[in-house]
C-alpha atoms as a PDB file:
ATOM      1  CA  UNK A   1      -4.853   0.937 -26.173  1.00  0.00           C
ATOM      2  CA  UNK A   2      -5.808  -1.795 -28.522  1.00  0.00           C
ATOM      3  CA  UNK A   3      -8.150   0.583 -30.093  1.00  0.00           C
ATOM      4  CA  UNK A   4      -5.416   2.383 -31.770  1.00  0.00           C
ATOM      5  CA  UNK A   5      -5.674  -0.289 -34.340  1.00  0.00           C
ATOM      6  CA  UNK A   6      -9.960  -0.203 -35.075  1.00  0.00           C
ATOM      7  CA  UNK A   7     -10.516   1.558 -38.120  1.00  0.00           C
ATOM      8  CA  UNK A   8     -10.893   5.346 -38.228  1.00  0.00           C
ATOM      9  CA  UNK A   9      -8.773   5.895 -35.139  1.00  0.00           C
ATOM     10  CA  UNK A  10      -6.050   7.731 -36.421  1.00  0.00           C
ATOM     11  CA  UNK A  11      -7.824   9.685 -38.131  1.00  0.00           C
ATOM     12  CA  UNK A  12      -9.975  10.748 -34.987  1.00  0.00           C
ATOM     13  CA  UNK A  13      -6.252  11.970 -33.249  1.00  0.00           C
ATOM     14  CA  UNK A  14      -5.144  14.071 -36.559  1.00  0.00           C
ATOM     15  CA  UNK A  15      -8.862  15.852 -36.254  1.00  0.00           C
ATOM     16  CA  UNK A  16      -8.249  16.367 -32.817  1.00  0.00           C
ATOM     17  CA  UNK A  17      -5.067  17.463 -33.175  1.00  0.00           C
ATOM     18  CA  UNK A  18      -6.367  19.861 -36.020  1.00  0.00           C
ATOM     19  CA  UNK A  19      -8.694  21.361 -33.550  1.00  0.00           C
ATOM     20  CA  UNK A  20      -6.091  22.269 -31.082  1.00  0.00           C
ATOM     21  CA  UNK A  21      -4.183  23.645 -33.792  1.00  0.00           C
ATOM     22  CA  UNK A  22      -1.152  21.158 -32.409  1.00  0.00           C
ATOM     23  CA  UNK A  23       1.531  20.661 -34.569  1.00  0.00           C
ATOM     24  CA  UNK A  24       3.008  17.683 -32.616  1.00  0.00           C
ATOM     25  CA  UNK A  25       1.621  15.287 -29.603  1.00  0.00           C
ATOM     26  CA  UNK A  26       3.001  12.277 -28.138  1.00  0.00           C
ATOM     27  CA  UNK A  27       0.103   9.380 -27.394  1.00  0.00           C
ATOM     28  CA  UNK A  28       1.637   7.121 -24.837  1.00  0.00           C
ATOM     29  CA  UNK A  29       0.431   3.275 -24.516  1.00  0.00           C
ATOM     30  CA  UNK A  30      -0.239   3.035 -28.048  1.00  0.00           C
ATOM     31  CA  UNK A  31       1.396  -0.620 -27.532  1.00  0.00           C
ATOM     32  CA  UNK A  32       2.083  -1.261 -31.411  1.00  0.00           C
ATOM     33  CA  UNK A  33       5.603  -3.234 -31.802  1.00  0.00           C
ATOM     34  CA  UNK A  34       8.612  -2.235 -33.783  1.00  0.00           C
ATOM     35  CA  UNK A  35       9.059   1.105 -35.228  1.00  0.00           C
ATOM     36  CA  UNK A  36       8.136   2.791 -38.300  1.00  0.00           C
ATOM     37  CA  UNK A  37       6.556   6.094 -39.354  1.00  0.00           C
ATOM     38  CA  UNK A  38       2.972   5.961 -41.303  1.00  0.00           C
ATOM     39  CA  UNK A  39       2.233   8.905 -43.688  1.00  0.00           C
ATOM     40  CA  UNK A  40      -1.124   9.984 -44.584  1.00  0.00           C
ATOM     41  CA  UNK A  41      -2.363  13.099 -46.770  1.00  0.00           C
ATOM     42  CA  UNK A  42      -2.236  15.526 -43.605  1.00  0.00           C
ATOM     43  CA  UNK A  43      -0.314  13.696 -41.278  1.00  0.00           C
ATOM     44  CA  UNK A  44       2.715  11.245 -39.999  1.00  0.00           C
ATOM     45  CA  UNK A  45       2.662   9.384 -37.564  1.00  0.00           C
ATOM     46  CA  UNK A  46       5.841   8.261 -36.205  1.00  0.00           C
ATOM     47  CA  UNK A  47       5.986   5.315 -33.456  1.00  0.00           C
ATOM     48  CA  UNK A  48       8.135   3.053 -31.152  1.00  0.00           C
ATOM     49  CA  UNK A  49       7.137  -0.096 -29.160  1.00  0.00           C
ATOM     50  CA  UNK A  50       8.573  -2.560 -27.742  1.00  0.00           C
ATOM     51  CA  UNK A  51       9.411  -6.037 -29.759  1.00  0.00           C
ATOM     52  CA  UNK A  52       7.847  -8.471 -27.187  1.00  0.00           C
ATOM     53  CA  UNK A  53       4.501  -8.499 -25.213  1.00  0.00           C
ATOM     54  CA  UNK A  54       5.344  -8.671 -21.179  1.00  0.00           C
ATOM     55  CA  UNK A  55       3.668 -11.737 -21.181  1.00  0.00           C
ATOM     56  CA  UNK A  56       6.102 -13.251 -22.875  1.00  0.00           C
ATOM     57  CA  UNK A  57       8.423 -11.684 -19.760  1.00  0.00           C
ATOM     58  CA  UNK A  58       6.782 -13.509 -16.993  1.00  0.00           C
ATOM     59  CA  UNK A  59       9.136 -15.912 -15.023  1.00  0.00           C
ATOM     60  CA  UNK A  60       6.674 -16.632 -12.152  1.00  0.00           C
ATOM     61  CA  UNK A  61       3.180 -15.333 -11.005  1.00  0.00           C
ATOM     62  CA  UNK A  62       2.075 -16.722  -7.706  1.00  0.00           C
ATOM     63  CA  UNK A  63      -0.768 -16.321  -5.626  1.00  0.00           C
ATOM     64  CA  UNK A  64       0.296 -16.812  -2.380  1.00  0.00           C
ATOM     65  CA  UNK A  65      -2.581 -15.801  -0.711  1.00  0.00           C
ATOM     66  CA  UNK A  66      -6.016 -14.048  -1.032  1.00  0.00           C
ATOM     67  CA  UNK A  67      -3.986 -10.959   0.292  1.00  0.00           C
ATOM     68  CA  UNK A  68      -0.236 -11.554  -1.670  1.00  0.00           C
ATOM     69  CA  UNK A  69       0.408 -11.755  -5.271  1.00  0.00           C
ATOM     70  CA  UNK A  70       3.882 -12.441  -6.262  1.00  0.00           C
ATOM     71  CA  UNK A  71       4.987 -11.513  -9.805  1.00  0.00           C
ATOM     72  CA  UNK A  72       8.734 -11.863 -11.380  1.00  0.00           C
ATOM     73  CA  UNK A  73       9.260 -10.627 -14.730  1.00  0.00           C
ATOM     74  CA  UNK A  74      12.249 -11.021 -17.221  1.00  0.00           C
ATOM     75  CA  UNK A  75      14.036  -7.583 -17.611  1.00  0.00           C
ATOM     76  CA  UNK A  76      17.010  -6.439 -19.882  1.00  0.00           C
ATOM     77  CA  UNK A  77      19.356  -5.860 -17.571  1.00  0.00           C
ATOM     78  CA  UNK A  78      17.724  -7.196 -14.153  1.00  0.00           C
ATOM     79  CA  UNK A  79      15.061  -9.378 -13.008  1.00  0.00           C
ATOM     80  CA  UNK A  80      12.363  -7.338 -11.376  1.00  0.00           C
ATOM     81  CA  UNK A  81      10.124  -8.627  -8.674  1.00  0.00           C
ATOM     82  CA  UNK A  82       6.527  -7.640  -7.593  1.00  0.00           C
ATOM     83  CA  UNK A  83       4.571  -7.774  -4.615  1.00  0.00           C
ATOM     84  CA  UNK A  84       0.848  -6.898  -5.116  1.00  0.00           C
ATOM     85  CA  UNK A  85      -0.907  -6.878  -1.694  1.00  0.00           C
ATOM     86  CA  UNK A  86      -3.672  -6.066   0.193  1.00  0.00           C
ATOM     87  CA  UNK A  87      -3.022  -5.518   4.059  1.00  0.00           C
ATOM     88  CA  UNK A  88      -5.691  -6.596   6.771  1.00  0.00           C
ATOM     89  CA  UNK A  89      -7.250  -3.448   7.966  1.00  0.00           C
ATOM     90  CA  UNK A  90      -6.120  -0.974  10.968  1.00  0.00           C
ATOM     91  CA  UNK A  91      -9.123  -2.906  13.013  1.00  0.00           C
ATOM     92  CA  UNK A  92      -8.065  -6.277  12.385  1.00  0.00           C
ATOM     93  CA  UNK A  93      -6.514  -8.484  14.997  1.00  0.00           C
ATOM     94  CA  UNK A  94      -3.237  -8.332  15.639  1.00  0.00           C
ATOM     95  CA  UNK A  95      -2.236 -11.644  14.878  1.00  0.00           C
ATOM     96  CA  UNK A  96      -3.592 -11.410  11.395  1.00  0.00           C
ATOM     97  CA  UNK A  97      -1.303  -8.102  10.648  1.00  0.00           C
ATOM     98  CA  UNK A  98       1.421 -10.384  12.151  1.00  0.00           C
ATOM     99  CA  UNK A  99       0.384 -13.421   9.617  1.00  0.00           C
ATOM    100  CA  UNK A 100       0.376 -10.800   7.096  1.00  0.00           C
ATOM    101  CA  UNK A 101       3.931  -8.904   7.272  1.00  0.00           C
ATOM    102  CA  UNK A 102       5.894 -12.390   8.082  1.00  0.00           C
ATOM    103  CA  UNK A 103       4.264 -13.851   4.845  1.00  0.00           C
ATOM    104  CA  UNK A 104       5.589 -10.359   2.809  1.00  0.00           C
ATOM    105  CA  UNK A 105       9.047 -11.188   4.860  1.00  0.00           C
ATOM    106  CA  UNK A 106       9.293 -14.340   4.093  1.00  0.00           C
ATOM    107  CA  UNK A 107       8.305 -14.135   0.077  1.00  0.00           C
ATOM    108  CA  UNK A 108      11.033 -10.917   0.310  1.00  0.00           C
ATOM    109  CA  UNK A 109      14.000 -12.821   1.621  1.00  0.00           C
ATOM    110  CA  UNK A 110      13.256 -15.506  -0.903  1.00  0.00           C
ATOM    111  CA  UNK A 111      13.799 -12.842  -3.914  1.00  0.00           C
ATOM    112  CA  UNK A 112      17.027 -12.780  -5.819  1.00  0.00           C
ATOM    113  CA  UNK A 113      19.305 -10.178  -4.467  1.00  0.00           C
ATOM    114  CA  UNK A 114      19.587  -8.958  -7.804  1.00  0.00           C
ATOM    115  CA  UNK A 115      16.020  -8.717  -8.461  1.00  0.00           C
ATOM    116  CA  UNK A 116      14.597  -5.176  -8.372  1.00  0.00           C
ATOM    117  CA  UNK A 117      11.908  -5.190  -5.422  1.00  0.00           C
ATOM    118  CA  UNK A 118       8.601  -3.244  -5.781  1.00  0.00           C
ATOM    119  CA  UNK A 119       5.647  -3.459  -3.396  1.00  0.00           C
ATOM    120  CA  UNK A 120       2.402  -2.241  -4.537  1.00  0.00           C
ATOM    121  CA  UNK A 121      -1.017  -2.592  -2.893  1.00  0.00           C
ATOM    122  CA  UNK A 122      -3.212  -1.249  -0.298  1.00  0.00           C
ATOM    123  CA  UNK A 123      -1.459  -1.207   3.481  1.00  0.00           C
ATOM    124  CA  UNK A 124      -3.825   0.346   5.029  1.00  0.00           C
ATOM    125  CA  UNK A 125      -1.330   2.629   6.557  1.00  0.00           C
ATOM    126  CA  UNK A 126      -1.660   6.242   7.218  1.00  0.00           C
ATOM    127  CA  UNK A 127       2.223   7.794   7.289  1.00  0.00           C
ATOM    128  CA  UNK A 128       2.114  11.391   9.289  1.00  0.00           C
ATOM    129  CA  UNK A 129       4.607  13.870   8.849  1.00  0.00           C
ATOM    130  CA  UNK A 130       6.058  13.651  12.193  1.00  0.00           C
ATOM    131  CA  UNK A 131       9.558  15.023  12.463  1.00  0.00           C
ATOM    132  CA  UNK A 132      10.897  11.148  13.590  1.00  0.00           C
ATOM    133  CA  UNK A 133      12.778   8.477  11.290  1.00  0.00           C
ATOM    134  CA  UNK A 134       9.580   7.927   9.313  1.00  0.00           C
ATOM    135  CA  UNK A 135      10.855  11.050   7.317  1.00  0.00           C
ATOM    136  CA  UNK A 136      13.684   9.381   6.588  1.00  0.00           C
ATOM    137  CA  UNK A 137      11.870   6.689   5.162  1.00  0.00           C
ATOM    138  CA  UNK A 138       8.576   7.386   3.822  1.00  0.00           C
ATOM    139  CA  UNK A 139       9.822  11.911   2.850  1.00  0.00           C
ATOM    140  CA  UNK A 140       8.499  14.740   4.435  1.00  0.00           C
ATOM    141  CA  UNK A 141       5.222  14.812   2.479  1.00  0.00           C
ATOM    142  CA  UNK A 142       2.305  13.328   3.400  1.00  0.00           C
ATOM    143  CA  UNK A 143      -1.518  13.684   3.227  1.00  0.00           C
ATOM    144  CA  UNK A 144      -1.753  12.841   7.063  1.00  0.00           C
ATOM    145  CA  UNK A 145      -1.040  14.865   9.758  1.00  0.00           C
ATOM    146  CA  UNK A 146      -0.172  11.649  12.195  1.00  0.00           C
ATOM    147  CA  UNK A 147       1.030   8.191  11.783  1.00  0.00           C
ATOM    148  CA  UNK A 148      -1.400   4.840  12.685  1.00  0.00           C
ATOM    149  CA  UNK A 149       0.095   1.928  13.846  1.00  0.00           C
ATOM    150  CA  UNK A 150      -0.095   0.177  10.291  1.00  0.00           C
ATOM    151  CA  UNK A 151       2.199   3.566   9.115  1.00  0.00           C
ATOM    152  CA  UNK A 152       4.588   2.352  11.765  1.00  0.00           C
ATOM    153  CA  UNK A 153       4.115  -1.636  10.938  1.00  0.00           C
ATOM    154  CA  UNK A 154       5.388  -0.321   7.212  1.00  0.00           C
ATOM    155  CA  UNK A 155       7.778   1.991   7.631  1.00  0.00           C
ATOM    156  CA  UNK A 156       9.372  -0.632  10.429  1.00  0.00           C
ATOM    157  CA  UNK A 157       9.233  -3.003   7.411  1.00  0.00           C
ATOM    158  CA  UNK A 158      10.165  -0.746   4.895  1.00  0.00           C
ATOM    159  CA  UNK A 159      13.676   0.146   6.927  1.00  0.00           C
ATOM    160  CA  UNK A 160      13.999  -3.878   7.715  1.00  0.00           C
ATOM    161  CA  UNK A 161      14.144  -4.953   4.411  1.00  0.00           C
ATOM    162  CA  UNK A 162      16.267  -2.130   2.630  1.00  0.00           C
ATOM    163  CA  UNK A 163      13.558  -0.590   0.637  1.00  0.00           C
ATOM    164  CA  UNK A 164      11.945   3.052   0.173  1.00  0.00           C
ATOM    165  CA  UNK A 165       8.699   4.365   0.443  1.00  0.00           C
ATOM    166  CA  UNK A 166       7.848   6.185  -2.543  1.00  0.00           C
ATOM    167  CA  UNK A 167       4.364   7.284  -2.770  1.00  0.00           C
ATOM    168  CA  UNK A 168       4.500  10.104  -0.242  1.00  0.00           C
ATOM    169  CA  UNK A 169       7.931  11.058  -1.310  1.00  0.00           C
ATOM    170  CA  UNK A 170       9.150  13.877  -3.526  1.00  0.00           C
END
């Protein structure tokens, strides 16, 4: 929130604030570094960022295709690497799906044990909330009643590799 630092803006909050009668609010992503506390007339404003920029965290950021994005940043205690992808859809042939979850293997067996693993991205997969393993996997909540066959690609994947699906789970 880089505009945190234009003129004015603080300011703007401690009005708003005023109007809501709010005696104390927490603004996340401010993204100032260090700590301090700045006191005006009617207000203080205490903060806490972090020292470095990510991009100063970056070990490696690889395309590896037009569909996988690998990204492995520096953390304090562990190394955490990131998968951004975007699957081929439910309608594509089945050789390209294929292409597609050996390449995600492949780039996953080449990550540091140690690493922390996250996948993001678009799968394309519908997970149902079949009573089956894919509860095990992906939880019992879900916004679709049944699973497609890319639900069952990921959650075979998911279970292969060690992982959990999180974004239907509670």
């Amino acid at each position: 929130m880089e505009r945190m630092l234009q003129p004015g803006k603080m300011a703007e909050i401690a009005d708003e604030l005023r109007t809501y009668d709010t005696t104390v609010a927490c603004l996340l992503e401010v993204r100032w570094k260090g700590h301090d506390e700045i006191k005006k007339r009617d207000y203080s404003i205490f903060y806490s960022g972090a020292e470095i920029q990510t991009r100063n965290c970056v070990m490696a950021l690889e395309p590896l295709n037009e569909r996988i994005r690998y990204l492995r940043l520096k953390g304090k205690f562990q190394n955490i690497s990131i998968l951004s992808v975007y699957a081929p859809t439910e309608e594509s042939e089945d050789e390209n799906k294929d292409e597609f979850y050996d390449k995600m293997a492949n780039v996953c067996s080449k990550i540091s044990r140690y690493d922390i693993k996250i996948l993001y991205g678009d799968y394309n997969a519908k997970i149902g909330k079949e009573q089956s393993i894919i509860q095990q996997i992906a939880g019992k909540y879900s916004l679709h009643e049944n699973t497609n066959g890319y639900g069952l690609r990921l959650c075979n994947f998911v279970e292969y590799q060690g992982l959990f699906k999180s974004s239907t789970s509670f």
